[in-house]
C-alpha atoms as a PDB file:
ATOM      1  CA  UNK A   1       0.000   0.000   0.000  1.00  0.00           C
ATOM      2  CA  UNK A   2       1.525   3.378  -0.713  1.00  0.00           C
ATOM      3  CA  UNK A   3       1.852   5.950   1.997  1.00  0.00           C
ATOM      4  CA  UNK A   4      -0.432   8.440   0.912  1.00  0.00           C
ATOM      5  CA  UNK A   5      -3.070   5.497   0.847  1.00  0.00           C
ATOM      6  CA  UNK A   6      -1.963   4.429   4.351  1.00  0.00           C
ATOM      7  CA  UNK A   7      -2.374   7.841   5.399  1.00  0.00           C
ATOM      8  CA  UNK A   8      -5.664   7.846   4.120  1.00  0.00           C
ATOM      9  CA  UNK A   9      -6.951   4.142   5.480  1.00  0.00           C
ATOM     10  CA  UNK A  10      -5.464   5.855   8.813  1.00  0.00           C
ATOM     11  CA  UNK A  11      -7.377   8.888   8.551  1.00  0.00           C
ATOM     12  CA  UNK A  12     -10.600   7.262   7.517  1.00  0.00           C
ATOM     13  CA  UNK A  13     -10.575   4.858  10.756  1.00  0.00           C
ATOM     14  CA  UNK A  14      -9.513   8.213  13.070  1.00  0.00           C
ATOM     15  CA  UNK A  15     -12.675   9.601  11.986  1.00  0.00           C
ATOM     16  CA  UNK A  16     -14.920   5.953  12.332  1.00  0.00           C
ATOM     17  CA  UNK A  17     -13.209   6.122  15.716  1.00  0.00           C
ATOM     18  CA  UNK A  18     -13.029   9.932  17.269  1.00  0.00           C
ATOM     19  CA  UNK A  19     -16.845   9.366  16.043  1.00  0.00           C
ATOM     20  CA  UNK A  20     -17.987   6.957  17.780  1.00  0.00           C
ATOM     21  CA  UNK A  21     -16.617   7.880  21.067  1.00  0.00           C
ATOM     22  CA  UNK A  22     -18.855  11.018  20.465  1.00  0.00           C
ATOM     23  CA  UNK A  23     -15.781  13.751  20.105  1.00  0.00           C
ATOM     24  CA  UNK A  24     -15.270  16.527  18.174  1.00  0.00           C
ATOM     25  CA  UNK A  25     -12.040  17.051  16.679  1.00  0.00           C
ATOM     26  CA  UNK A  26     -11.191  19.937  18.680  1.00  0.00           C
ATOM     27  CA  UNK A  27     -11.881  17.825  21.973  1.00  0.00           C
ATOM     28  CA  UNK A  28      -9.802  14.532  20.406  1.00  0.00           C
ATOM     29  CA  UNK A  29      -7.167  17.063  19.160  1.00  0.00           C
ATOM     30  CA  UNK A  30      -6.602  18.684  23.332  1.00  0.00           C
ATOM     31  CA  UNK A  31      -6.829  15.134  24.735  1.00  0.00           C
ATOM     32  CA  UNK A  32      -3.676  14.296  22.467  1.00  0.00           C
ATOM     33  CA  UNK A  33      -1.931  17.982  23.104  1.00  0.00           C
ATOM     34  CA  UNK A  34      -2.690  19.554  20.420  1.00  0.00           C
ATOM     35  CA  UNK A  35      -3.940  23.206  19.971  1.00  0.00           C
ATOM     36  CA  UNK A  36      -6.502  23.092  17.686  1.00  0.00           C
ATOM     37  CA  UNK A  37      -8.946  20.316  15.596  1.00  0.00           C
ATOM     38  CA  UNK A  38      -7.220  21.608  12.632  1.00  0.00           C
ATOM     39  CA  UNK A  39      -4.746  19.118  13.325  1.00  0.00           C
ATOM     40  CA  UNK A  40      -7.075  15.807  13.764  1.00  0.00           C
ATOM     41  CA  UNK A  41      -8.708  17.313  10.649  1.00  0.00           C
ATOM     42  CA  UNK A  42      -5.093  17.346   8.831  1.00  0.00           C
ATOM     43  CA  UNK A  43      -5.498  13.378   9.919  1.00  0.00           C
ATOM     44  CA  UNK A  44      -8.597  12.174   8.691  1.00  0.00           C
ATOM     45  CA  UNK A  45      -7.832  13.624   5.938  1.00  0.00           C
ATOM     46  CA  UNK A  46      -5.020  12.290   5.386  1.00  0.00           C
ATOM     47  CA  UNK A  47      -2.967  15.205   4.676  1.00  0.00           C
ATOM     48  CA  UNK A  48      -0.575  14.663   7.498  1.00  0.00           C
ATOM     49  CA  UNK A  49       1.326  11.501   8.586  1.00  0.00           C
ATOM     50  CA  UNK A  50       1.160  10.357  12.160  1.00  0.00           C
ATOM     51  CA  UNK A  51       4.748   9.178  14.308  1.00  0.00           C
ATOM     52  CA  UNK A  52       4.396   6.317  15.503  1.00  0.00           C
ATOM     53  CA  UNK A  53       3.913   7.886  19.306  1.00  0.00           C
ATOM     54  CA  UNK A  54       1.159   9.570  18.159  1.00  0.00           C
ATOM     55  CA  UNK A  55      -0.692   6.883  16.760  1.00  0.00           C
ATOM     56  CA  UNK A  56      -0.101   5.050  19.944  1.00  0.00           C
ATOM     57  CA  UNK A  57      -1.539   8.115  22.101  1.00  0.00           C
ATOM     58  CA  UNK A  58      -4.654   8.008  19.668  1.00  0.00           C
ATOM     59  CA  UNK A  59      -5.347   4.002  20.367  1.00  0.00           C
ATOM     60  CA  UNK A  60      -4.901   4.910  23.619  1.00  0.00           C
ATOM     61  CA  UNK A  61      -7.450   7.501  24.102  1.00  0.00           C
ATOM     62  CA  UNK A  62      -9.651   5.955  21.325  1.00  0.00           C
ATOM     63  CA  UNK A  63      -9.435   2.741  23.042  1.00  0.00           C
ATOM     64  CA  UNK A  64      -8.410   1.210  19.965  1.00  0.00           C
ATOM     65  CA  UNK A  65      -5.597  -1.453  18.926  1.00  0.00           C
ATOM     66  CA  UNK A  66      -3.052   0.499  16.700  1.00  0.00           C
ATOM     67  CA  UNK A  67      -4.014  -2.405  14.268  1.00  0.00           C
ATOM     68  CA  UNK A  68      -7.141  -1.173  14.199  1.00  0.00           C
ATOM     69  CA  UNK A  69      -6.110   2.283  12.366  1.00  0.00           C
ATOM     70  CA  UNK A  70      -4.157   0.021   9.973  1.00  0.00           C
ATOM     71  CA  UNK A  71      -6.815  -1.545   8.512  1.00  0.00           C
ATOM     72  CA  UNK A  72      -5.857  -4.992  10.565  1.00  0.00           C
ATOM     73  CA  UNK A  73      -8.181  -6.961  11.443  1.00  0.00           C
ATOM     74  CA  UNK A  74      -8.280  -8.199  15.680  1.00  0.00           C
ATOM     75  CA  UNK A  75      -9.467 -10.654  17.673  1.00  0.00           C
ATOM     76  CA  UNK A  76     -13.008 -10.044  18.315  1.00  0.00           C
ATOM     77  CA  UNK A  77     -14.223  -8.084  21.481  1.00  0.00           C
ATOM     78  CA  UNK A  78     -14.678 -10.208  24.628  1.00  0.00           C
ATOM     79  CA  UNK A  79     -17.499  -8.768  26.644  1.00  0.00           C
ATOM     80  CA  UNK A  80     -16.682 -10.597  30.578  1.00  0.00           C
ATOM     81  CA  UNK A  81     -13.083  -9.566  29.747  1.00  0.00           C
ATOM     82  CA  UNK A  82     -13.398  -5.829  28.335  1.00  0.00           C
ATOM     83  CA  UNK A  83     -15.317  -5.631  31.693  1.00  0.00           C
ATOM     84  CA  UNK A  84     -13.249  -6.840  34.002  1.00  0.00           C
ATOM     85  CA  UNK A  85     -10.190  -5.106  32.228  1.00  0.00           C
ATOM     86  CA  UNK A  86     -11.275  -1.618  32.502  1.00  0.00           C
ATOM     87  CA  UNK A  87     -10.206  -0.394  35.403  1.00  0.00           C
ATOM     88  CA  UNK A  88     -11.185   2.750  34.671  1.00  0.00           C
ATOM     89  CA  UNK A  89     -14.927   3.129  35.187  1.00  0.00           C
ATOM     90  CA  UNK A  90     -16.722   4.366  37.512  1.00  0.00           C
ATOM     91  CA  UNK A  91     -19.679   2.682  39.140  1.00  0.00           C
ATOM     92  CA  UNK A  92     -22.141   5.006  37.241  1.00  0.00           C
ATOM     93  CA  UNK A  93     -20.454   3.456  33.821  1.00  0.00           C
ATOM     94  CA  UNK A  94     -20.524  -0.505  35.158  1.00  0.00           C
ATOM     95  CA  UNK A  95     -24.761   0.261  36.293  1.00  0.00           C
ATOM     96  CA  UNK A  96     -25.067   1.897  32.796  1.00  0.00           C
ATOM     97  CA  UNK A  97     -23.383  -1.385  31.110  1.00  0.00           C
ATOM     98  CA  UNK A  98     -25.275  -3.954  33.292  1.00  0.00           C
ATOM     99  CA  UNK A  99     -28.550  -2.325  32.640  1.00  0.00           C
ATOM    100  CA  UNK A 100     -28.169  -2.340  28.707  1.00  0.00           C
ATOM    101  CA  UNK A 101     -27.012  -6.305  28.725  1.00  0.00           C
ATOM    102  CA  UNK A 102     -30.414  -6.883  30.888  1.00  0.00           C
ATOM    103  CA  UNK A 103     -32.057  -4.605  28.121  1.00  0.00           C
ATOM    104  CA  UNK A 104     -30.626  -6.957  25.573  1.00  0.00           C
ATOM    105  CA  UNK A 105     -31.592 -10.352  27.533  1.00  0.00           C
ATOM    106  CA  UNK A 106     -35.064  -9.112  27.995  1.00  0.00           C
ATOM    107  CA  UNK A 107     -35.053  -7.858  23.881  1.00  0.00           C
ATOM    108  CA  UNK A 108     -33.606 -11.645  23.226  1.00  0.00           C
ATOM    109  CA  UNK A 109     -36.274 -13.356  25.279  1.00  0.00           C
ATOM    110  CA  UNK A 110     -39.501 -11.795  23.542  1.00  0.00           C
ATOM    111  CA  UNK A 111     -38.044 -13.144  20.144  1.00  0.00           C
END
């Protein structure tokens, strides 16, 4: 694949990503340390190249496999142990979680 195409793939899944964790270029750019959005926009775009640090910090954030953002394809999502390996929510989050999977038994058992 050539590196403006790369760029591009890379760019592409930013956006998928930065999306779907409901932020705003402007708020992914400041998580990362940048100034402005007009960076991330640079990215998805892919008009500028990311080091590899930087592609790290936005897996990181994203919570995303650098694979991910390289078009690779992972090992598909555990639910028990995403759960028990994030640490980092609060009790509000793990009530939030519990109460959509009983949303989704109760939506499986009128089928």
């Amino acid at each position: 694949m050539k590196s403006e195409d790369l760029n591009k793939e890379i760019g592409k899944k930013l956006r998928e990503a930065r999306e779907s964790a409901g932020l705003s270029q402007t708020q992914l750019a400041k998580e990362l340390g940048y100034e402005s959005g007009t960076a991330i926009s640079l990215f998805e775009a892919g008009e500028r190249k990311f080091k590899t640090e930087d592609l790290r910090k936005v897996a990181d954030v994203l919570h995303r496999e650098v694979g991910y953002f390289l078009g690779e394809q992972g090992p598909k999502l555990d639910l028990k142990v995403a759960l028990r390996a994030d640490k980092d929510l609060s009790e509000e989050d793990k009530k939030a979680v519990l109460h959509f999977i009983e949303l989704a038994k109760k939506r499986h058992e009128k089928r």
